[in-house]
PDB file of N, CA and C in Angstrom:
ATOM      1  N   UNK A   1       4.515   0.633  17.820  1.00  0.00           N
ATOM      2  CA  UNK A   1       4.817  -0.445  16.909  1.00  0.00           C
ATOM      3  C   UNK A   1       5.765   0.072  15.834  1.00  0.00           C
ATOM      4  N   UNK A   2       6.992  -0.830  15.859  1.00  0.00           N
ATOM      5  CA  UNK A   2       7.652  -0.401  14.274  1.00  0.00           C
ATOM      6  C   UNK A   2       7.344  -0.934  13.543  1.00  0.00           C
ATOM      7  N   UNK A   3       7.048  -0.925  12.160  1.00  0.00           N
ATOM      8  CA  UNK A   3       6.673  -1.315  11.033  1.00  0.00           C
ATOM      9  C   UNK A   3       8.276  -1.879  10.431  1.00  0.00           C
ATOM     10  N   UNK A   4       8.461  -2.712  10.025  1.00  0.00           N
ATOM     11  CA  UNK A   4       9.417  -3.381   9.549  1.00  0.00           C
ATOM     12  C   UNK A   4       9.032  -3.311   7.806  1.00  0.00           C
ATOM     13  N   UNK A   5      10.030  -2.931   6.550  1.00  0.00           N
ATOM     14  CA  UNK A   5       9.618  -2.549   5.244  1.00  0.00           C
ATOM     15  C   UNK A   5      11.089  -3.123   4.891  1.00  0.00           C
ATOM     16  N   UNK A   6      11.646  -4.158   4.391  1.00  0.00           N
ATOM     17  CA  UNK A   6      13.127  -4.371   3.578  1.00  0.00           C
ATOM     18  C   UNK A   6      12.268  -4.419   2.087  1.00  0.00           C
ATOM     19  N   UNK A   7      12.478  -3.425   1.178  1.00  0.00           N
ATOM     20  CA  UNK A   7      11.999  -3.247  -0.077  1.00  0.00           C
ATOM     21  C   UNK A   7      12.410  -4.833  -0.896  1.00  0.00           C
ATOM     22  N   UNK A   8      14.034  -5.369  -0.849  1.00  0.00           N
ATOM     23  CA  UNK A   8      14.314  -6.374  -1.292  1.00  0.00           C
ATOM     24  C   UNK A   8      14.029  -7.407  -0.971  1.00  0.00           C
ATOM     25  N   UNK A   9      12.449  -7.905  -0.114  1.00  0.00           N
ATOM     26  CA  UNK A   9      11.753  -8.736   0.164  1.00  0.00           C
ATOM     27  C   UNK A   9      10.302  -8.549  -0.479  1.00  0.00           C
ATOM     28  N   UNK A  10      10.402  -7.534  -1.373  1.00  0.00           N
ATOM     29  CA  UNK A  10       8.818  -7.464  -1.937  1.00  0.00           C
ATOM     30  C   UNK A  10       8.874  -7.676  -3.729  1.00  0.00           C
ATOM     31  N   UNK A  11       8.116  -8.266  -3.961  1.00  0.00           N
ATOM     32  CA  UNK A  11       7.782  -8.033  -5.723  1.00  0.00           C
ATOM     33  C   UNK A  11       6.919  -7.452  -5.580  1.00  0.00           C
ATOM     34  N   UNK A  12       6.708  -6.510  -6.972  1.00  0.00           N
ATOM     35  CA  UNK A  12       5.753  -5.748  -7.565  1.00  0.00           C
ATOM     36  C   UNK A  12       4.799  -6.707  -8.919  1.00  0.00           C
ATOM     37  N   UNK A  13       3.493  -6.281  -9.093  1.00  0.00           N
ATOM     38  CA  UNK A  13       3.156  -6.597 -10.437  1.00  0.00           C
ATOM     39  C   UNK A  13       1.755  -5.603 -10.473  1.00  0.00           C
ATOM     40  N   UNK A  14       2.454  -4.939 -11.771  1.00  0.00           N
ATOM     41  CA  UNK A  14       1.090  -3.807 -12.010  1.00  0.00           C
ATOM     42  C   UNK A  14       0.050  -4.514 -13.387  1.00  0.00           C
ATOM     43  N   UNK A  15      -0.974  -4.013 -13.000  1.00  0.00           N
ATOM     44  CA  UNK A  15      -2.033  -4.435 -14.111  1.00  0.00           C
ATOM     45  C   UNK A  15      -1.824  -3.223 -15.366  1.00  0.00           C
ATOM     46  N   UNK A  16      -1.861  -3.857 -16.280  1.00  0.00           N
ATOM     47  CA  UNK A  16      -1.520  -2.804 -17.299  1.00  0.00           C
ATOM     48  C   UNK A  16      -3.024  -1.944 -18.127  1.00  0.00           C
ATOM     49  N   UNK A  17      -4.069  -2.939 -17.457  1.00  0.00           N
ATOM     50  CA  UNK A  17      -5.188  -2.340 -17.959  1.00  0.00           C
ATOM     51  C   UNK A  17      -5.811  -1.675 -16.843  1.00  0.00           C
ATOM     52  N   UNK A  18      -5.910  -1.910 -16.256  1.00  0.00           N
ATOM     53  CA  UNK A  18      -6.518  -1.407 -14.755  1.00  0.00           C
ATOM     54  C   UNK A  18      -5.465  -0.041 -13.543  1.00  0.00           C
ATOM     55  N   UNK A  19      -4.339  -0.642 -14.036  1.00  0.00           N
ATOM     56  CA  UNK A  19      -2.814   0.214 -13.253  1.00  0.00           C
ATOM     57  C   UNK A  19      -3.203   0.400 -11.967  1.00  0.00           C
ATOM     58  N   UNK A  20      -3.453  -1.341 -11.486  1.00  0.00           N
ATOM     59  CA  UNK A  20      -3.451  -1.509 -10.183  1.00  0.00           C
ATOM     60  C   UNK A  20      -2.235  -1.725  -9.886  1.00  0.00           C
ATOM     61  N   UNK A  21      -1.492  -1.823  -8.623  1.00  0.00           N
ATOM     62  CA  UNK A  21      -0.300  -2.173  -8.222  1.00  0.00           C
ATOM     63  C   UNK A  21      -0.078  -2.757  -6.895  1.00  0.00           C
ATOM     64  N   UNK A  22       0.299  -4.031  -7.339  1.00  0.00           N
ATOM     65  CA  UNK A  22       0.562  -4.753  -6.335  1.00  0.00           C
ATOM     66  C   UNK A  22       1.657  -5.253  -5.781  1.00  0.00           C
ATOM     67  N   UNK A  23       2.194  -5.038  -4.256  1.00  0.00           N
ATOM     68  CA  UNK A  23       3.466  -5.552  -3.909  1.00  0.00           C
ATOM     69  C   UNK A  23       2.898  -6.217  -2.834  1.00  0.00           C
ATOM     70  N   UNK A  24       3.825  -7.109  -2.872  1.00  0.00           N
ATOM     71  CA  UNK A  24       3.958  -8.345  -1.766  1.00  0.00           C
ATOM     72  C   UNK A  24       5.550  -8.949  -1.454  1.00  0.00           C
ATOM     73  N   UNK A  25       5.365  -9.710  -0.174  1.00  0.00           N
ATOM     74  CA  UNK A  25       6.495 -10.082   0.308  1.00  0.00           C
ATOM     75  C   UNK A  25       6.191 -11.659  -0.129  1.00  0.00           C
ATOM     76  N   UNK A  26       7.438 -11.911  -1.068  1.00  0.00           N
ATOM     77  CA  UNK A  26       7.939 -13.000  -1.939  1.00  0.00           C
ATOM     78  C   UNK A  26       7.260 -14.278  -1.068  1.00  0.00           C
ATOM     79  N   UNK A  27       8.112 -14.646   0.085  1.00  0.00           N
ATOM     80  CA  UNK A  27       7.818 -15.526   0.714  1.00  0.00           C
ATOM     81  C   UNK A  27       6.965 -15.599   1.737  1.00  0.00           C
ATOM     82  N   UNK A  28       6.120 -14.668   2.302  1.00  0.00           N
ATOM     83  CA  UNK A  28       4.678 -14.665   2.254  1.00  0.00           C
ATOM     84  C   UNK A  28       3.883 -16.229   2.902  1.00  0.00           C
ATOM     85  N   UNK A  29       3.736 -16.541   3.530  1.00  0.00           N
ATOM     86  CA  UNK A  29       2.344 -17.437   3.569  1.00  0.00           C
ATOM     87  C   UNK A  29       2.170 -17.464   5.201  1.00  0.00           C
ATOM     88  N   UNK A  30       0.417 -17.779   4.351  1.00  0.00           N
ATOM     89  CA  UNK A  30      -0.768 -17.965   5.805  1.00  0.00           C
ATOM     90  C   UNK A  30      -1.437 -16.764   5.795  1.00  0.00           C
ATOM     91  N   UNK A  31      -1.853 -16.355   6.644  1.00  0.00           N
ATOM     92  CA  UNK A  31      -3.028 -15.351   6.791  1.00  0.00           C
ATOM     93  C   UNK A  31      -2.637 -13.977   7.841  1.00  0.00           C
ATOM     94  N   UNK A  32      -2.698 -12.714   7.090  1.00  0.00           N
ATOM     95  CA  UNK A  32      -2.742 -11.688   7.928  1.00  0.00           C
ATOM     96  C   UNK A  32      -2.981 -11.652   9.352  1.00  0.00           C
ATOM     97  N   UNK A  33      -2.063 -10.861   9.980  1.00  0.00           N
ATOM     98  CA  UNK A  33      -2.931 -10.515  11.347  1.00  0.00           C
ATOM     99  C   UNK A  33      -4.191  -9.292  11.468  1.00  0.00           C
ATOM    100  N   UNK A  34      -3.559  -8.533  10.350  1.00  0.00           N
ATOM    101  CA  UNK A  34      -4.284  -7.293  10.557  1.00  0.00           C
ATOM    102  C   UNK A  34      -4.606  -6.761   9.296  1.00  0.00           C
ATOM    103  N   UNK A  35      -6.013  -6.129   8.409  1.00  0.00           N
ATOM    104  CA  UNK A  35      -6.014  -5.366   7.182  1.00  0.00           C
ATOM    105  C   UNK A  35      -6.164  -4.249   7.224  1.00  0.00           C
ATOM    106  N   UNK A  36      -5.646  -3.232   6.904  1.00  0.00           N
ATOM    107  CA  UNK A  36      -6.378  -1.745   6.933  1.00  0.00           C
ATOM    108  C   UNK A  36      -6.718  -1.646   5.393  1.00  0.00           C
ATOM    109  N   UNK A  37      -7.961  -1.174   5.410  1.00  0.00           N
ATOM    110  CA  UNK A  37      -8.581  -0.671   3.948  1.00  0.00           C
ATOM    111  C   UNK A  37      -8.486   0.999   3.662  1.00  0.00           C
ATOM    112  N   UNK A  38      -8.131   1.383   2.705  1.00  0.00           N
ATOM    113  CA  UNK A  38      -8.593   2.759   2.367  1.00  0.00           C
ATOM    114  C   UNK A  38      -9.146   3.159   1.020  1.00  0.00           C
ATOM    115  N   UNK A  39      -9.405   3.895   1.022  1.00  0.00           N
ATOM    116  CA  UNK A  39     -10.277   4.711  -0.508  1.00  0.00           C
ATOM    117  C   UNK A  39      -9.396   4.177  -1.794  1.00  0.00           C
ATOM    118  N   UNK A  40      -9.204   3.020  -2.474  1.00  0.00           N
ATOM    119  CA  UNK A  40      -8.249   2.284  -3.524  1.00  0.00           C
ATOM    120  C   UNK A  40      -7.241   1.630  -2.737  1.00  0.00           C
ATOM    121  N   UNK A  41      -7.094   1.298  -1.519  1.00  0.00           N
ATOM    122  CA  UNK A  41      -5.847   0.527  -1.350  1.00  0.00           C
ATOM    123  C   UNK A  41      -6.337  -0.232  -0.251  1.00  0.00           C
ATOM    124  N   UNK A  42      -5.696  -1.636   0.144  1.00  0.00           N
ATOM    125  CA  UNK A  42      -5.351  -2.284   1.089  1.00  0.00           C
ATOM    126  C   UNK A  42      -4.088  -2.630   1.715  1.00  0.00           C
ATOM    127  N   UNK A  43      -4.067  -2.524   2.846  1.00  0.00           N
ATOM    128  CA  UNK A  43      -2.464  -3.134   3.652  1.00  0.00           C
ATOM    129  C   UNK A  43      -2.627  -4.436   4.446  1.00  0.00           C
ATOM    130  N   UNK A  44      -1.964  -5.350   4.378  1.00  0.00           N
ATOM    131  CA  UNK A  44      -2.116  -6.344   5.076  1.00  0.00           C
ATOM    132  C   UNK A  44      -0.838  -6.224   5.631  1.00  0.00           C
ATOM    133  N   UNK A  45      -0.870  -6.862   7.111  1.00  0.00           N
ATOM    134  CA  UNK A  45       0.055  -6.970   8.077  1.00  0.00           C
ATOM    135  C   UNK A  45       0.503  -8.483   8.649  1.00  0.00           C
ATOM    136  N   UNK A  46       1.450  -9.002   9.036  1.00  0.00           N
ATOM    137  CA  UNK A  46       1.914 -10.005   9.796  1.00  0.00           C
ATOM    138  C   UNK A  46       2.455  -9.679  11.153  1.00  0.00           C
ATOM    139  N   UNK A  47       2.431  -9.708  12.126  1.00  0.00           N
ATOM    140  CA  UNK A  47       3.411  -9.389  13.180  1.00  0.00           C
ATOM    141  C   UNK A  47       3.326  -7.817  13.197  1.00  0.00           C
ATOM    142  N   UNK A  48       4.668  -7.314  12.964  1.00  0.00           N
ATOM    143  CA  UNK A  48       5.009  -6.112  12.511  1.00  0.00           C
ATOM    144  C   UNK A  48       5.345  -5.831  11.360  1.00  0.00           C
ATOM    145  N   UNK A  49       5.170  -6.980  10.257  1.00  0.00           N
ATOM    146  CA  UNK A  49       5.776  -6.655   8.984  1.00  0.00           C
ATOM    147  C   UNK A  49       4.408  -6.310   7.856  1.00  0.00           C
ATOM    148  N   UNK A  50       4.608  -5.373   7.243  1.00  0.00           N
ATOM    149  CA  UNK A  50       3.868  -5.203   5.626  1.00  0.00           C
ATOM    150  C   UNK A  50       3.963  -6.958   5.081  1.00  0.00           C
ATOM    151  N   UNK A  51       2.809  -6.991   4.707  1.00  0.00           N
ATOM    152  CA  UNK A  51       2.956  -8.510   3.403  1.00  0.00           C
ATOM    153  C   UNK A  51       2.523  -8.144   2.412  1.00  0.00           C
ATOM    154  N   UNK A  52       2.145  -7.081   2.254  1.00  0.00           N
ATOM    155  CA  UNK A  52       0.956  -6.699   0.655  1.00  0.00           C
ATOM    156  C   UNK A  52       0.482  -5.612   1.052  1.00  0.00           C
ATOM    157  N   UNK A  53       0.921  -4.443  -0.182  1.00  0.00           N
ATOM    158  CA  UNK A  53       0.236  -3.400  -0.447  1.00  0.00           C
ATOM    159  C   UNK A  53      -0.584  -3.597  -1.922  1.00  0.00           C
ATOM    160  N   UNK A  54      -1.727  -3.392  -2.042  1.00  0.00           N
ATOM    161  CA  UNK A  54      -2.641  -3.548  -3.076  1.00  0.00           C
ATOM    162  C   UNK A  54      -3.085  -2.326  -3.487  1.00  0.00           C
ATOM    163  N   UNK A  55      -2.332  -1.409  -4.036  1.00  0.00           N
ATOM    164  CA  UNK A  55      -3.581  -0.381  -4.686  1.00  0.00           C
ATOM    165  C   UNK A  55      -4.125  -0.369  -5.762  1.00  0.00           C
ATOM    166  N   UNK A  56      -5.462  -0.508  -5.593  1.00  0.00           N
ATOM    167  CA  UNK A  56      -6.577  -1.339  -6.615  1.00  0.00           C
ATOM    168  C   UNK A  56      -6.977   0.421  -7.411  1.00  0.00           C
ATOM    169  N   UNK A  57      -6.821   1.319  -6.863  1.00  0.00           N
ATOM    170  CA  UNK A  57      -7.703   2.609  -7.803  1.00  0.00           C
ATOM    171  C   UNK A  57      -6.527   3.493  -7.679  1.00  0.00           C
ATOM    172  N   UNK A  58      -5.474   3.538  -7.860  1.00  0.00           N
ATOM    173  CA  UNK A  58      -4.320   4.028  -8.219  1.00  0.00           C
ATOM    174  C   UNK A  58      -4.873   5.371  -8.268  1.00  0.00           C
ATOM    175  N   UNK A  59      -5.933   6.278  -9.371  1.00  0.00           N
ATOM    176  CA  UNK A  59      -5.792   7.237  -9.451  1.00  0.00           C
ATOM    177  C   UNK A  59      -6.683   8.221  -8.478  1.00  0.00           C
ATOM    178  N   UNK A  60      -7.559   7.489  -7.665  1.00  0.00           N
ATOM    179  CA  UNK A  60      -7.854   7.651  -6.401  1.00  0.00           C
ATOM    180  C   UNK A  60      -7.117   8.212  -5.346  1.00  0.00           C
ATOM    181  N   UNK A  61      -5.845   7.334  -4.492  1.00  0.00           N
ATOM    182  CA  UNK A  61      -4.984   7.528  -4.131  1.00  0.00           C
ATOM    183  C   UNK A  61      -3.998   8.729  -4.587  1.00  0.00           C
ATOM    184  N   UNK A  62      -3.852   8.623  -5.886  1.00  0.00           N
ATOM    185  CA  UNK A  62      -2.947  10.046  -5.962  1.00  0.00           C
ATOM    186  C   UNK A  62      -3.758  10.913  -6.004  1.00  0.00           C
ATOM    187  N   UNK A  63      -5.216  11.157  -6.182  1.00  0.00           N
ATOM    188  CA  UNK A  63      -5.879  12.133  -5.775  1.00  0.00           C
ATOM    189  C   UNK A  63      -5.787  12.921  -4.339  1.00  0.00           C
ATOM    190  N   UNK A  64      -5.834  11.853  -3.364  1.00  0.00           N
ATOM    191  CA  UNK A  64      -6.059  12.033  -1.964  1.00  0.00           C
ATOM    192  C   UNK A  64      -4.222  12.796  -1.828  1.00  0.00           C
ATOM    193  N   UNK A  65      -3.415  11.808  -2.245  1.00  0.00           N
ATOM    194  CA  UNK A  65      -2.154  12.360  -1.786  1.00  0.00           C
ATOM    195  C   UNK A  65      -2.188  13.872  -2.346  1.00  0.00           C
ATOM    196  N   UNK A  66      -1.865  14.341  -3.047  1.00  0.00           N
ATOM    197  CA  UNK A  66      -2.072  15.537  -3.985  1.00  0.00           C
ATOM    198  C   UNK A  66      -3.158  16.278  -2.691  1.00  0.00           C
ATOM    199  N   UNK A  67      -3.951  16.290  -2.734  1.00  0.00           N
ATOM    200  CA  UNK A  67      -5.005  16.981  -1.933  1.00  0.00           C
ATOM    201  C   UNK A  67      -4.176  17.505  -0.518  1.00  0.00           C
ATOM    202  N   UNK A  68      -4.345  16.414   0.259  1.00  0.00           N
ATOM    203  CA  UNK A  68      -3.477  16.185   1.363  1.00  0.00           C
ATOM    204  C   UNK A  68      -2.119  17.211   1.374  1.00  0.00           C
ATOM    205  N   UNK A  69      -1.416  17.147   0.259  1.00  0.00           N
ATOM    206  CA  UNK A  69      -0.101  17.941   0.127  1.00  0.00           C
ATOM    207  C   UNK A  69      -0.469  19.446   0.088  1.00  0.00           C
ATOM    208  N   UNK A  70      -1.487  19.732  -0.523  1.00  0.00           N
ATOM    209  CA  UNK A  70      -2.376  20.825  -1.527  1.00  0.00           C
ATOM    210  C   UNK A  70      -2.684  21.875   0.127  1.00  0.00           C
ATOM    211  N   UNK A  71      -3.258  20.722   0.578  1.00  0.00           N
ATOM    212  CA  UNK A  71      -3.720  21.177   2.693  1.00  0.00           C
ATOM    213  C   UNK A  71      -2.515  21.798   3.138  1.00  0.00           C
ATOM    214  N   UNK A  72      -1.620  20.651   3.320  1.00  0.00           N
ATOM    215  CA  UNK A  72      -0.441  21.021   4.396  1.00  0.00           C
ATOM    216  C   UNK A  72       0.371  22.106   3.774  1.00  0.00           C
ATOM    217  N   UNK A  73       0.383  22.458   2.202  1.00  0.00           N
ATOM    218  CA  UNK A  73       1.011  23.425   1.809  1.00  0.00           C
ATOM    219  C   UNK A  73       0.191  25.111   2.012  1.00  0.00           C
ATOM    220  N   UNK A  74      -1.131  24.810   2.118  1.00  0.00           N
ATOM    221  CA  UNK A  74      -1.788  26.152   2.673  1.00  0.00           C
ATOM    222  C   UNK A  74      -1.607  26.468   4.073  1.00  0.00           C
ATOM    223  N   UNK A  75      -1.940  25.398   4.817  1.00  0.00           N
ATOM    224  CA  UNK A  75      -1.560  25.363   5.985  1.00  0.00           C
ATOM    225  C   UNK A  75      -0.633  26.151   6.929  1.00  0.00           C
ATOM    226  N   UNK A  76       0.303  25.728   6.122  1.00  0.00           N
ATOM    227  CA  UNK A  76       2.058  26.335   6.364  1.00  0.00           C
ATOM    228  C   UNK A  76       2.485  27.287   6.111  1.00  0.00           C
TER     229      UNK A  76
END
C-alpha cells in the first residue's frame, strides 16, 4: 500500500493548554476506513490517504521517538 500525504491538503490546530496536535485533511468527510491507535496518537485512514493525525499526549510520543532513536543508535 502507498500511503498518499500532500502536506498542502492538511490544517493543523494545536491545543495550547494540553499541546495536543491536530492535523487533518481540509476537505475531509464521512467516516474512516481504517484507525490505528498508539501510546498518544491516532491515525485515521481513507482509501490510501491519511485524514487525521491526532496526537493527543505529545510528550509521550516524543518520548517513544527519542527512545527508539536512543536503540537504533546503540545498535549501530
Amino acid at each position: 500500500m502507498d500511503l498518499k500525504i500532500e502536506l498542502e491538503q492538511y490544517q493543523k490546530k494545536i491545543d495550547e493548554e494540553t499541546g495536543s496536535i491536530l492535523f487533518f485533511m481540509k476537505d475531509f468527510k464521512g467516516i474512516p476506513d481504517k484507525v490505528i491507535n498508539g501510546d498518544g496518537w491516532t491515525i485515521e485512514m481513507k482509501d490510501e490517504s491519511i485524514v487525521m493525525i491526532d496526537i493527543y499526549k505529545p510528550k509521550i510520543l516524543i518520548e517513544h521517538i527519542l527512545n527508539s532513536y536512543q536503540e537504533s543508535t546503540i545498535n549501530n
